[in-house]
N, C-alpha and C. Protein backbone atom coordinates (compact mmCIF):
# COMPACT_ATOMS: atom_id res chain seq x y z
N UNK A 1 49.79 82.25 67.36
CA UNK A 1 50.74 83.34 67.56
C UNK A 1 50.19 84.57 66.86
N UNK A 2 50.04 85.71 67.74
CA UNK A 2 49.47 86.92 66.81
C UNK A 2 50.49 87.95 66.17
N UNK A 3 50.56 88.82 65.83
CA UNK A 3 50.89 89.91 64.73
C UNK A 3 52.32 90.54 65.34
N UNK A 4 52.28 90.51 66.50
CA UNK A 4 53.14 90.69 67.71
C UNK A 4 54.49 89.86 67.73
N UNK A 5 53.65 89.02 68.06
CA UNK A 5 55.03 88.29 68.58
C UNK A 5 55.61 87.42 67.46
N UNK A 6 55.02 87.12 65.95
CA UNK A 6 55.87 86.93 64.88
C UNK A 6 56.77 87.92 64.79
N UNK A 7 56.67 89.15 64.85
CA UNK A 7 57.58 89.96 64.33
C UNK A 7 58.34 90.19 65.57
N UNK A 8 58.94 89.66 66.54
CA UNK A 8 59.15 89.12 67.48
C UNK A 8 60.59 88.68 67.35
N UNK A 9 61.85 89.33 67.61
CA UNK A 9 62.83 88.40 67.13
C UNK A 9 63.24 87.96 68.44
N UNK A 10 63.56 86.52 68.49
CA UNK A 10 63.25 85.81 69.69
C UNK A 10 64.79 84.49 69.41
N UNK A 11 65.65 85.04 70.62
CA UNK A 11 67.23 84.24 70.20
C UNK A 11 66.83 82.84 70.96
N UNK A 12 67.77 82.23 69.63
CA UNK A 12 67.44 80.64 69.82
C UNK A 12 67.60 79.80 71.08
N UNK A 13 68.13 80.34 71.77
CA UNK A 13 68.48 79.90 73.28
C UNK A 13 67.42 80.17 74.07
N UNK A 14 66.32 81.29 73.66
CA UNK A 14 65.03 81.78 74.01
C UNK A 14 63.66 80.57 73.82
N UNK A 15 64.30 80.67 72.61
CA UNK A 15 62.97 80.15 71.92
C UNK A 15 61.61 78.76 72.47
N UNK A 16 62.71 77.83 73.33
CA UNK A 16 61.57 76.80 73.68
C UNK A 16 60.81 77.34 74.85
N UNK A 17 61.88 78.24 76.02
CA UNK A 17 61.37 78.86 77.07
C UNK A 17 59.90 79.72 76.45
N UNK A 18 60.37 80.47 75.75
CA UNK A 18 59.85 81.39 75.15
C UNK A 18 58.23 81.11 75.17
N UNK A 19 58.20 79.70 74.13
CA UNK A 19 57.06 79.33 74.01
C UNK A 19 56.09 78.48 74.96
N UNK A 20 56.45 78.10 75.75
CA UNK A 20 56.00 77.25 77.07
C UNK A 20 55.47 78.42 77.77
N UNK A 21 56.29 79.92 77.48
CA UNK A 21 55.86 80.69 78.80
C UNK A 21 54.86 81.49 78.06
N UNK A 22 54.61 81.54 76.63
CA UNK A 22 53.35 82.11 76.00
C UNK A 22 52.09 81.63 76.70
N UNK A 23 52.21 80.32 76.67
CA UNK A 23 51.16 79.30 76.59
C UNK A 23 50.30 79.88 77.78
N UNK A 24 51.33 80.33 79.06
CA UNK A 24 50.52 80.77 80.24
C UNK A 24 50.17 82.39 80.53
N UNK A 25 51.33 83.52 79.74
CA UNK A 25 50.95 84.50 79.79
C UNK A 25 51.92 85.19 78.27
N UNK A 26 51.49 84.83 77.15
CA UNK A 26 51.75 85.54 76.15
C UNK A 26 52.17 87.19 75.98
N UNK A 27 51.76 87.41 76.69
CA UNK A 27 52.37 89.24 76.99
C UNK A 27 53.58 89.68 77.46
N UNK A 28 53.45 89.02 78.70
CA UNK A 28 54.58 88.58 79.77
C UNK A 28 55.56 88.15 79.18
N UNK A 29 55.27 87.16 78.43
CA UNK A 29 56.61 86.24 77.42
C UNK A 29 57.32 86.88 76.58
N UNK A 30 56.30 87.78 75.97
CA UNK A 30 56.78 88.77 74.83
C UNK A 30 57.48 89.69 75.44
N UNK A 31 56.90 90.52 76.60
CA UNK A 31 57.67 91.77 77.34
C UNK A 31 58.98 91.05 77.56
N UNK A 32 58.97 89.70 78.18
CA UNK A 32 60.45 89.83 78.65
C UNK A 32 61.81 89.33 77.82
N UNK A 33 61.14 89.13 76.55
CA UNK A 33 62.20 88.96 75.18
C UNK A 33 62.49 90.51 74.71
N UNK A 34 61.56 91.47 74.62
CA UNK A 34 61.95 92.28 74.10
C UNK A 34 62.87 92.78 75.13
N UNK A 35 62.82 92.82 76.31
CA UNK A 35 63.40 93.98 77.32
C UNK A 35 64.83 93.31 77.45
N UNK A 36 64.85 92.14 76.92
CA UNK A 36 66.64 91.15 76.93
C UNK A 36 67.04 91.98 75.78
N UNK A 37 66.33 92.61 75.27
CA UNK A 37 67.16 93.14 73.74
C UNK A 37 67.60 94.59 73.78
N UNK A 38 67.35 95.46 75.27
CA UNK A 38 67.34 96.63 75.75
C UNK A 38 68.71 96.92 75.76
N UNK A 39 69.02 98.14 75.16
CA UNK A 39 71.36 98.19 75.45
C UNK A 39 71.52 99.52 75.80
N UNK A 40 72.26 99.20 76.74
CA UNK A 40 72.58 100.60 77.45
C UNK A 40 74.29 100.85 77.01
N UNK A 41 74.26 101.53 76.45
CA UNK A 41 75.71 102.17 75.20
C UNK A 41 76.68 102.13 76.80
N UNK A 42 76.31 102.80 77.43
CA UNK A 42 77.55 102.96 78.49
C UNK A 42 78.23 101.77 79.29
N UNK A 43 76.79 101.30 79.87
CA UNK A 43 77.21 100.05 80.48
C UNK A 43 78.15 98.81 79.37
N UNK A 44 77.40 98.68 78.13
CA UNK A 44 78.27 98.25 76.93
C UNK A 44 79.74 98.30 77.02
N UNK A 45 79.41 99.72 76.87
CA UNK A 45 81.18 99.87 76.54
C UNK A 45 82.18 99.78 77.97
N UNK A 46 81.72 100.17 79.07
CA UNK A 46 82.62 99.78 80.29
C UNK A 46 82.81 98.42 80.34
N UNK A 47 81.79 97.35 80.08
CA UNK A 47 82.27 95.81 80.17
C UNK A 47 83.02 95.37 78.95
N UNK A 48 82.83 96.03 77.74
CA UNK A 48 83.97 96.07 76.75
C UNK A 48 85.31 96.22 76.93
N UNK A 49 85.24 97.29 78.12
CA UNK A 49 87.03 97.73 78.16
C UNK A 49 87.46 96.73 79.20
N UNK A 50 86.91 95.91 79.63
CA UNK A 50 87.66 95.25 81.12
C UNK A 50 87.78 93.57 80.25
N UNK A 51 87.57 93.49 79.09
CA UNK A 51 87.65 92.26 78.51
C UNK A 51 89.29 92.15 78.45
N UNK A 52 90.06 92.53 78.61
CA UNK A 52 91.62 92.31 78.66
C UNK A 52 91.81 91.99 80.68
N UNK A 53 91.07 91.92 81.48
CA UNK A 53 91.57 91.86 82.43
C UNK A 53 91.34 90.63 83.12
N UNK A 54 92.07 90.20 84.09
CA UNK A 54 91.62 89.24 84.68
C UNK A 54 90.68 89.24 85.92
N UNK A 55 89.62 88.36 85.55
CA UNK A 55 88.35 88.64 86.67
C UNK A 55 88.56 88.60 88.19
N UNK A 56 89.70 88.74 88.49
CA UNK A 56 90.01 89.09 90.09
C UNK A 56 89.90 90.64 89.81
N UNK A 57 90.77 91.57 88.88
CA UNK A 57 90.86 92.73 88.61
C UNK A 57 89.65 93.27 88.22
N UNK A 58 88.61 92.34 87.52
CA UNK A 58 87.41 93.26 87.08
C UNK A 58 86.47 93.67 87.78
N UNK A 59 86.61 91.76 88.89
CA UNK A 59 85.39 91.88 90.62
C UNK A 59 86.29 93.11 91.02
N UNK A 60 87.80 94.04 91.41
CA UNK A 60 88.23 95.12 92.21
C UNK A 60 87.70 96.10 91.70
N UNK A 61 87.72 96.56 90.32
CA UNK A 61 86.91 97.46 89.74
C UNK A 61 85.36 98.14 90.01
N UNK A 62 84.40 96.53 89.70
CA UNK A 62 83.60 96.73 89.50
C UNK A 62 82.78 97.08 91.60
N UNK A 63 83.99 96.30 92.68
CA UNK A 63 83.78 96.75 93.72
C UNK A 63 84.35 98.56 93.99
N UNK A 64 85.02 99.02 93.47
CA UNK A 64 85.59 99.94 93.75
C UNK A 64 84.51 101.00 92.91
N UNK A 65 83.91 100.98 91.81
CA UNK A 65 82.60 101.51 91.23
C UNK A 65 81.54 101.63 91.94
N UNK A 66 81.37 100.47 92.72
CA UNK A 66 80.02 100.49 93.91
C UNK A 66 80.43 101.05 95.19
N UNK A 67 81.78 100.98 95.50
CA UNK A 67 82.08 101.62 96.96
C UNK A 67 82.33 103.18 96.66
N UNK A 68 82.91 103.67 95.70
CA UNK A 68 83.74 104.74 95.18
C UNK A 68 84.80 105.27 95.96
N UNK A 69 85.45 103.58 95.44
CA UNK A 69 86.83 103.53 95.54
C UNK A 69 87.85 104.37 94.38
N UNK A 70 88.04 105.79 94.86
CA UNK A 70 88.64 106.47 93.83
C UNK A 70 90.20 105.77 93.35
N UNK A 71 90.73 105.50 94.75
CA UNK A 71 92.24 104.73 93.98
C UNK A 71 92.61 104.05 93.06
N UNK A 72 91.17 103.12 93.70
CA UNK A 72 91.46 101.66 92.28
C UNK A 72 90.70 101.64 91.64
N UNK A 73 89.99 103.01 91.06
CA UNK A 73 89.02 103.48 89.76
C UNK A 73 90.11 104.15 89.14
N UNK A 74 91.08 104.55 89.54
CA UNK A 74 92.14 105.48 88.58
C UNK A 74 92.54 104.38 88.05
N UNK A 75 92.87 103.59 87.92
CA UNK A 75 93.60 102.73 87.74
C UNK A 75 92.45 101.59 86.42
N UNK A 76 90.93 102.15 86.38
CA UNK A 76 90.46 101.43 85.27
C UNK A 76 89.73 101.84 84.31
N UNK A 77 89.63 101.41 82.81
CA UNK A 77 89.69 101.80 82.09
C UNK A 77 89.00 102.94 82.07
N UNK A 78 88.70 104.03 81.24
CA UNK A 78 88.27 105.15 80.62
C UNK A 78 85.99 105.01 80.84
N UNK A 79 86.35 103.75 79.71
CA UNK A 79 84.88 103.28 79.58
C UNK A 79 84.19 103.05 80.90
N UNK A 80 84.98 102.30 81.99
CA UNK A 80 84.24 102.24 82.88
C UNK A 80 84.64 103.19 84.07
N UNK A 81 85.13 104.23 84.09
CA UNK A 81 85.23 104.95 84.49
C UNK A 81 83.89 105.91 84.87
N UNK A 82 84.05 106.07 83.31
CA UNK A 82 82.52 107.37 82.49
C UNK A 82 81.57 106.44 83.15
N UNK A 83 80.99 104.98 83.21
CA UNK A 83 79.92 104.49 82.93
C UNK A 83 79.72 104.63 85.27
N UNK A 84 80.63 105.03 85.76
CA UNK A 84 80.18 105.32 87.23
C UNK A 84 80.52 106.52 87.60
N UNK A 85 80.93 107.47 86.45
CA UNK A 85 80.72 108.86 86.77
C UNK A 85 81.82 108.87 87.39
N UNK A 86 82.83 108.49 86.86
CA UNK A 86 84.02 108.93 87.89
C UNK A 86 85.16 109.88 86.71
């Protein structure tokens, strides 16, 4: 293991994958641990605010975000509102 990927923080649910997939392309393995650790503040916080809802209401949302369904975007939260520009 080189200099890299010790300092490498690598979640335990990762970790056996992790290392099986060094074995064949060590770079690759590394790129795609770090890029699981990538956070997008907006997207964050819109799936934050829909944690009170029930996932029939969150699939209407999150369809009404992709269609731009303005009706039944008024109707959800703030966070995910901002996070489709509405």
């Amino acid at each position: 293991m080189n200099t890299a990927a010790a300092s490498l923080h690598v979640p335990s649910a990762y970790v056996e994958g992790w290392r099986k997939a060094r074995v064949l392309d060590p770079g690759l393995a590394d790129a795609y641990v770090r890029h699981t650790m990538v956070t997008d503040p907006l997207a964050d916080a819109a799936m934050d605010s829909l944690a009170g809802f029930e996932p029939a209401q969150v699939e209407a949302f999150i369809r009404a975000g992709m269609d731009g369904d303005e009706k039944t975007m008024r109707a959800a939260p703030e966070a995910f509102r901002t996070f489709f520009g509405s």
